[in-house]
N, C-alpha and C. Protein backbone atom coordinates (compact mmCIF):
# COMPACT_ATOMS: atom_id res chain seq x y z
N UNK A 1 126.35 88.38 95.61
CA UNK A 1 125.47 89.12 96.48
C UNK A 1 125.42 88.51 97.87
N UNK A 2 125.63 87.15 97.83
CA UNK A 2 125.54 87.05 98.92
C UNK A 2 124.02 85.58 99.56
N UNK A 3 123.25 86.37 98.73
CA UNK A 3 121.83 85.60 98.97
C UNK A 3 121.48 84.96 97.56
N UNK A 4 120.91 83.40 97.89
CA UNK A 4 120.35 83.40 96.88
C UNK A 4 119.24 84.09 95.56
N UNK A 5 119.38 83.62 94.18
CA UNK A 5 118.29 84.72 93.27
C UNK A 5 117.03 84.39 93.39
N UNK A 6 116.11 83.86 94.53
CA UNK A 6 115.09 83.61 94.10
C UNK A 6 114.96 84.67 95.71
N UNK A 7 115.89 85.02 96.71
CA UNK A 7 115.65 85.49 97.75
C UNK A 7 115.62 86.62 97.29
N UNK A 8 116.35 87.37 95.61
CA UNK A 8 116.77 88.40 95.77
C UNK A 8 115.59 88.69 95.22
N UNK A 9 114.74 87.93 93.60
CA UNK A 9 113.47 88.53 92.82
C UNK A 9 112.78 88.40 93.78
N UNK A 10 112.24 87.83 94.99
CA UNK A 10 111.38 88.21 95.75
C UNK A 10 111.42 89.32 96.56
N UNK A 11 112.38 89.85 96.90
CA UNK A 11 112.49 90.94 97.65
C UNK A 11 111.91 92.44 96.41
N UNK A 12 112.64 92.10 95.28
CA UNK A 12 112.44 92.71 94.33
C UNK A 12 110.72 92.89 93.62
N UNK A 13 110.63 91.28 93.97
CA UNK A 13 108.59 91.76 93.34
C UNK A 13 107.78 92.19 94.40
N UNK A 14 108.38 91.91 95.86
CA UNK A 14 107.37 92.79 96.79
C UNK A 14 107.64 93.90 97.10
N UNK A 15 108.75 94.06 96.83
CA UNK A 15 108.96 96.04 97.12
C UNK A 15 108.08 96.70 95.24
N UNK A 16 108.05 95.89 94.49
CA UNK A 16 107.42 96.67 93.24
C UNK A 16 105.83 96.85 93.75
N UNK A 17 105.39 95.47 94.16
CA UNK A 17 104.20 95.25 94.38
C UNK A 17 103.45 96.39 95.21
N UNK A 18 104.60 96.85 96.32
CA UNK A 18 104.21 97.75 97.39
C UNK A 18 103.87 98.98 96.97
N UNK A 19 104.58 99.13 96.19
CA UNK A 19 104.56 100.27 95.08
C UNK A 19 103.93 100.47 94.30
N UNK A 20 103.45 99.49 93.77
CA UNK A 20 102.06 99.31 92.57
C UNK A 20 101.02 99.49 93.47
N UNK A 21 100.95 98.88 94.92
CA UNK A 21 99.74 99.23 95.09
C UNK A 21 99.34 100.73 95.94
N UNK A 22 100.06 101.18 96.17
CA UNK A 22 100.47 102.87 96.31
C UNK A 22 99.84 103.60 95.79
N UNK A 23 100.06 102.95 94.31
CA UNK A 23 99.35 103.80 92.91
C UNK A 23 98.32 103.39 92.67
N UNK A 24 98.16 101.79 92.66
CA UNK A 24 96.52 101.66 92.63
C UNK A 24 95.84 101.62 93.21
N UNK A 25 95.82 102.13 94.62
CA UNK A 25 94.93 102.75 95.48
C UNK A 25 94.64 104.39 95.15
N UNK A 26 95.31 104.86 95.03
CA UNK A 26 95.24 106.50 94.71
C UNK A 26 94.51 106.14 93.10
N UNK A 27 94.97 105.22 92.70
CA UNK A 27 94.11 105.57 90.37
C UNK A 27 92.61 105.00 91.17
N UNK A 28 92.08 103.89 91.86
CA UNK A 28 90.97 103.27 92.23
C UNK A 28 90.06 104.91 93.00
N UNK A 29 91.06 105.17 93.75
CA UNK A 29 90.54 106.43 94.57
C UNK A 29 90.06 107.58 93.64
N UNK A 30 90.30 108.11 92.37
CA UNK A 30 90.41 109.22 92.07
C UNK A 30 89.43 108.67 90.54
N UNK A 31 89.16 106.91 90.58
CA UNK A 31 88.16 106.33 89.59
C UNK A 31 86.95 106.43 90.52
N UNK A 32 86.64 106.51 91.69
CA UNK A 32 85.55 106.16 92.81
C UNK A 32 85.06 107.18 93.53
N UNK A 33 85.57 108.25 93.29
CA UNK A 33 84.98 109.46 93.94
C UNK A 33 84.61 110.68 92.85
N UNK A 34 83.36 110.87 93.68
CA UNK A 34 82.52 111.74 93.02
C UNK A 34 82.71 113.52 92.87
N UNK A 35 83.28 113.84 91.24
CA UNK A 35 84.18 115.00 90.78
C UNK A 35 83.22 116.30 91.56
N UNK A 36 81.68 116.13 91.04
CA UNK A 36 80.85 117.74 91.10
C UNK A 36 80.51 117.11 92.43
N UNK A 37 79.78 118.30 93.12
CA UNK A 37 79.54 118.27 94.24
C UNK A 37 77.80 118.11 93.98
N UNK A 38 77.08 118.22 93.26
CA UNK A 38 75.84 118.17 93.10
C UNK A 38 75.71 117.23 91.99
N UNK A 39 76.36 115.34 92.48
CA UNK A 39 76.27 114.62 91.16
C UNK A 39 76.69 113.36 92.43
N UNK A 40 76.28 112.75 92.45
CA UNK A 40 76.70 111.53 93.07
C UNK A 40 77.33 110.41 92.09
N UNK A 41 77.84 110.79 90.72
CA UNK A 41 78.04 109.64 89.72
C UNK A 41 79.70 110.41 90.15
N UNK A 42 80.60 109.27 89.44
CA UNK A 42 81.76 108.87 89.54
C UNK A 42 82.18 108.85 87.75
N UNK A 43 83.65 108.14 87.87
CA UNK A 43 84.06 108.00 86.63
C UNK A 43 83.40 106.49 86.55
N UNK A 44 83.64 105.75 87.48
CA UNK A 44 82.93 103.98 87.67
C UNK A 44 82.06 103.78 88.54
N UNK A 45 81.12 104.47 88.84
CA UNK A 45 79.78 104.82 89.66
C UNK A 45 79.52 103.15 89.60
N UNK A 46 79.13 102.19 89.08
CA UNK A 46 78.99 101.19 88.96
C UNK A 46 80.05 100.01 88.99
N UNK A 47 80.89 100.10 88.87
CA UNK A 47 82.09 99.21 89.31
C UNK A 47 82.20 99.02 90.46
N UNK A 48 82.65 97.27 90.97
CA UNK A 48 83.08 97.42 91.93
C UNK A 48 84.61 97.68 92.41
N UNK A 49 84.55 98.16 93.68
CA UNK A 49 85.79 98.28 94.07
C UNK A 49 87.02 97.18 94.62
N UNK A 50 86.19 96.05 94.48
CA UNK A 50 87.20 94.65 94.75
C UNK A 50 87.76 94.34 93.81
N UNK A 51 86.65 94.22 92.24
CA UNK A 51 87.23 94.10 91.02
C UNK A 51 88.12 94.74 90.75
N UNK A 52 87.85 96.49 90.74
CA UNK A 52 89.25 97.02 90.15
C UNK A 52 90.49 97.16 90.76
N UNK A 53 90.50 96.54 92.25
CA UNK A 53 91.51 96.15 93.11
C UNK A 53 92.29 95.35 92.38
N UNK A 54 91.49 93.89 92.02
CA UNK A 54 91.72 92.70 91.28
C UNK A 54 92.52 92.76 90.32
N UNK A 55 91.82 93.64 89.42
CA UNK A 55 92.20 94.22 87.70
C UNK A 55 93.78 94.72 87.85
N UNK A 56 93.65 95.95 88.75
CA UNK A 56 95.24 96.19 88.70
C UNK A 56 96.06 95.74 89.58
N UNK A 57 96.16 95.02 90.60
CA UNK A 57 96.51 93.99 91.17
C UNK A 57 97.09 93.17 89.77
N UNK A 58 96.67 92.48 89.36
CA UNK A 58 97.38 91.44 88.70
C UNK A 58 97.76 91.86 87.19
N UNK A 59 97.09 93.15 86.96
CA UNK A 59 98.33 94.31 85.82
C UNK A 59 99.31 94.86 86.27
N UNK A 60 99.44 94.75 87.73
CA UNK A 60 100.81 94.97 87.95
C UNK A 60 101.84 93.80 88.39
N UNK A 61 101.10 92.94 88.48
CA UNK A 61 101.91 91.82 88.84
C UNK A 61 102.39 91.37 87.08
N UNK A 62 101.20 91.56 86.29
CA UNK A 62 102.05 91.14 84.92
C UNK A 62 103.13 92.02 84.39
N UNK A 63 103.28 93.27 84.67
CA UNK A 63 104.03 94.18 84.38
C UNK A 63 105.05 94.16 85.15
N UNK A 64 105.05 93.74 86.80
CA UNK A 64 106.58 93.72 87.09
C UNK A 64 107.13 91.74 86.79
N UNK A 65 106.59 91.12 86.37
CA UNK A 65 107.26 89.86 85.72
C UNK A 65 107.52 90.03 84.65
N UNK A 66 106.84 91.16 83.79
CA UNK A 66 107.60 91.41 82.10
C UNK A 66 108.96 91.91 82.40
N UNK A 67 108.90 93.15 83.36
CA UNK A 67 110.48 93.77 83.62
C UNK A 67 111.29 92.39 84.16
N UNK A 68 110.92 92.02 84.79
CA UNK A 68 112.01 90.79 85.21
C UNK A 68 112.46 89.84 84.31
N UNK A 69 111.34 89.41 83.48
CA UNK A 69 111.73 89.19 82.52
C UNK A 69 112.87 89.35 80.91
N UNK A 70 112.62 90.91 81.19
CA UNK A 70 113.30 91.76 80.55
C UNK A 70 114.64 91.87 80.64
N UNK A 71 114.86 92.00 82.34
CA UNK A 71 115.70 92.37 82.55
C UNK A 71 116.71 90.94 82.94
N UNK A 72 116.65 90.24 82.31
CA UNK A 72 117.59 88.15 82.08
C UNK A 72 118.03 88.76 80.64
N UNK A 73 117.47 89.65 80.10
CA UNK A 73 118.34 89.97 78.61
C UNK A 73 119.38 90.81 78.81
N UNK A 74 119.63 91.85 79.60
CA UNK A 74 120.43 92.46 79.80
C UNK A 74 121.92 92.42 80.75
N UNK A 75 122.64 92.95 80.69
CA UNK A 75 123.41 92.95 81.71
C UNK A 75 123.35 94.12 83.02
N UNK A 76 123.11 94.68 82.53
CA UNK A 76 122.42 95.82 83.28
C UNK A 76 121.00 96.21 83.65
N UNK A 77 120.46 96.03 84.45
CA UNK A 77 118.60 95.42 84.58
C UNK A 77 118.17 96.66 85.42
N UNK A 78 118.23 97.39 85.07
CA UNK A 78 117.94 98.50 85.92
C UNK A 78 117.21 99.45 85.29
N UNK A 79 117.63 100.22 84.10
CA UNK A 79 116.81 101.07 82.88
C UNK A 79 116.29 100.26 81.84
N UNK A 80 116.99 99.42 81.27
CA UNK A 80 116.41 98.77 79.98
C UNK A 80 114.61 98.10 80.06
N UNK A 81 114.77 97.07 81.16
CA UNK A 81 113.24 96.81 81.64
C UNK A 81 112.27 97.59 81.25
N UNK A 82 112.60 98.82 81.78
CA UNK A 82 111.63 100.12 81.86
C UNK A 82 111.50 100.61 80.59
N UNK A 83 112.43 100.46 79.46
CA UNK A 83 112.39 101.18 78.44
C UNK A 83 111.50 100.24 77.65
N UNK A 84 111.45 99.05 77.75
CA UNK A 84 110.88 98.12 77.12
C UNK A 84 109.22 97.85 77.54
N UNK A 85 109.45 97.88 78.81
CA UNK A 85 107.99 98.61 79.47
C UNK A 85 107.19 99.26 78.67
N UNK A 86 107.70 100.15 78.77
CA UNK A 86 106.64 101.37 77.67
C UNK A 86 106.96 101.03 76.60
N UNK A 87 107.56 100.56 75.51
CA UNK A 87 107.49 100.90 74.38
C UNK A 87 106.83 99.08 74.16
N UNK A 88 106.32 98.30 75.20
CA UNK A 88 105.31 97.35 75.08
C UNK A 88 103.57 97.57 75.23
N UNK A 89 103.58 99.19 76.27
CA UNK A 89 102.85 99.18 76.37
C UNK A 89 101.94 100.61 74.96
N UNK A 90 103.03 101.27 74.42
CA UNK A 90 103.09 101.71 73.56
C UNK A 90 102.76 101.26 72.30
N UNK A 91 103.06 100.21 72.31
CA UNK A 91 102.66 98.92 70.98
C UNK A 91 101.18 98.00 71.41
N UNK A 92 100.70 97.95 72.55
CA UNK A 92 99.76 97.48 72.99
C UNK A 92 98.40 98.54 72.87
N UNK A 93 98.61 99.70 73.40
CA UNK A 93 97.77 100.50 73.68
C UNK A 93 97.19 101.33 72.21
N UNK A 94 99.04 101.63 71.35
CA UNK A 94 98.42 102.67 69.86
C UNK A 94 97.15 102.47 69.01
N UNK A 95 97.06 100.91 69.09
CA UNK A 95 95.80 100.87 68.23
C UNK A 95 94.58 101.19 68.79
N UNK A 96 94.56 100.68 70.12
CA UNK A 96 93.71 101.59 70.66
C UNK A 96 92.90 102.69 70.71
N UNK A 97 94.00 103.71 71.20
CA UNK A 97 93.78 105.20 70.96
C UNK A 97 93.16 105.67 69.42
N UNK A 98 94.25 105.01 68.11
CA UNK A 98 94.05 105.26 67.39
C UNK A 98 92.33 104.98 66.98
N UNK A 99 91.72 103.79 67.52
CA UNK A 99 90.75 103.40 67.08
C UNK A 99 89.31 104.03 67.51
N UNK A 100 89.98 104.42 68.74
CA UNK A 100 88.86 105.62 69.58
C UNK A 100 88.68 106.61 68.74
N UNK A 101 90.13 107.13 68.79
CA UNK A 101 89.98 108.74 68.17
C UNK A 101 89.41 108.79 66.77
N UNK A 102 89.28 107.85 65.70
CA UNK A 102 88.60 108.03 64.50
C UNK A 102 87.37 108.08 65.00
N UNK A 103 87.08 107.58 65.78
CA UNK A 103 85.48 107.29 65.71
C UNK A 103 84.54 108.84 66.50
């Protein structure tokens, strides 16, 4: 390539980062504003907004070091990451859901 690999994963975790936070400004935005027009409550009426900055801030920082991670197994690091992505967060989350929805 040309450049060293620690020049290249950095270029690589701040263009993700930029991107993560893209999205978690718009998910924070659309958790913080108020749906009815005759209701001043929110989905997190009580949350703050630094915290959940915080929160996904550093869920996305753990999520793009899992893909990087991921992707030292492969030879090809481009799709696999991603596939492993979800089907981590798929294995993380099922019991979850599952445990809501009985109840």
């Amino acid at each position: 390539m040309g450049i060293d690999y620690w020049m290249h994963w950095l270029a690589w975790f701040i263009r993700s980062m930029i991107l993560f936070s893209i999205v978690n400004c718009f998910i924070i935005l659309l958790l913080k504003i108020s749906w009815f027009p005759s209701s001043e409550v929110s989905v997190l009426t009580y949350s703050s907004t630094m915290v959940l900055c915080a929160f996904f801030t550093i869920y996305s920082m753990a999520n793009t070091t899992y893909c990087f991670m991921m992707s030292v197994f492969f030879s090809k690091g481009n799709f696999m990451p991603y596939i492993c992505f979800l089907f981590k967060n798929k294995l993380i989350f099922q019991p979850i859901v599952q445990c809501v929805w009985q109840e």
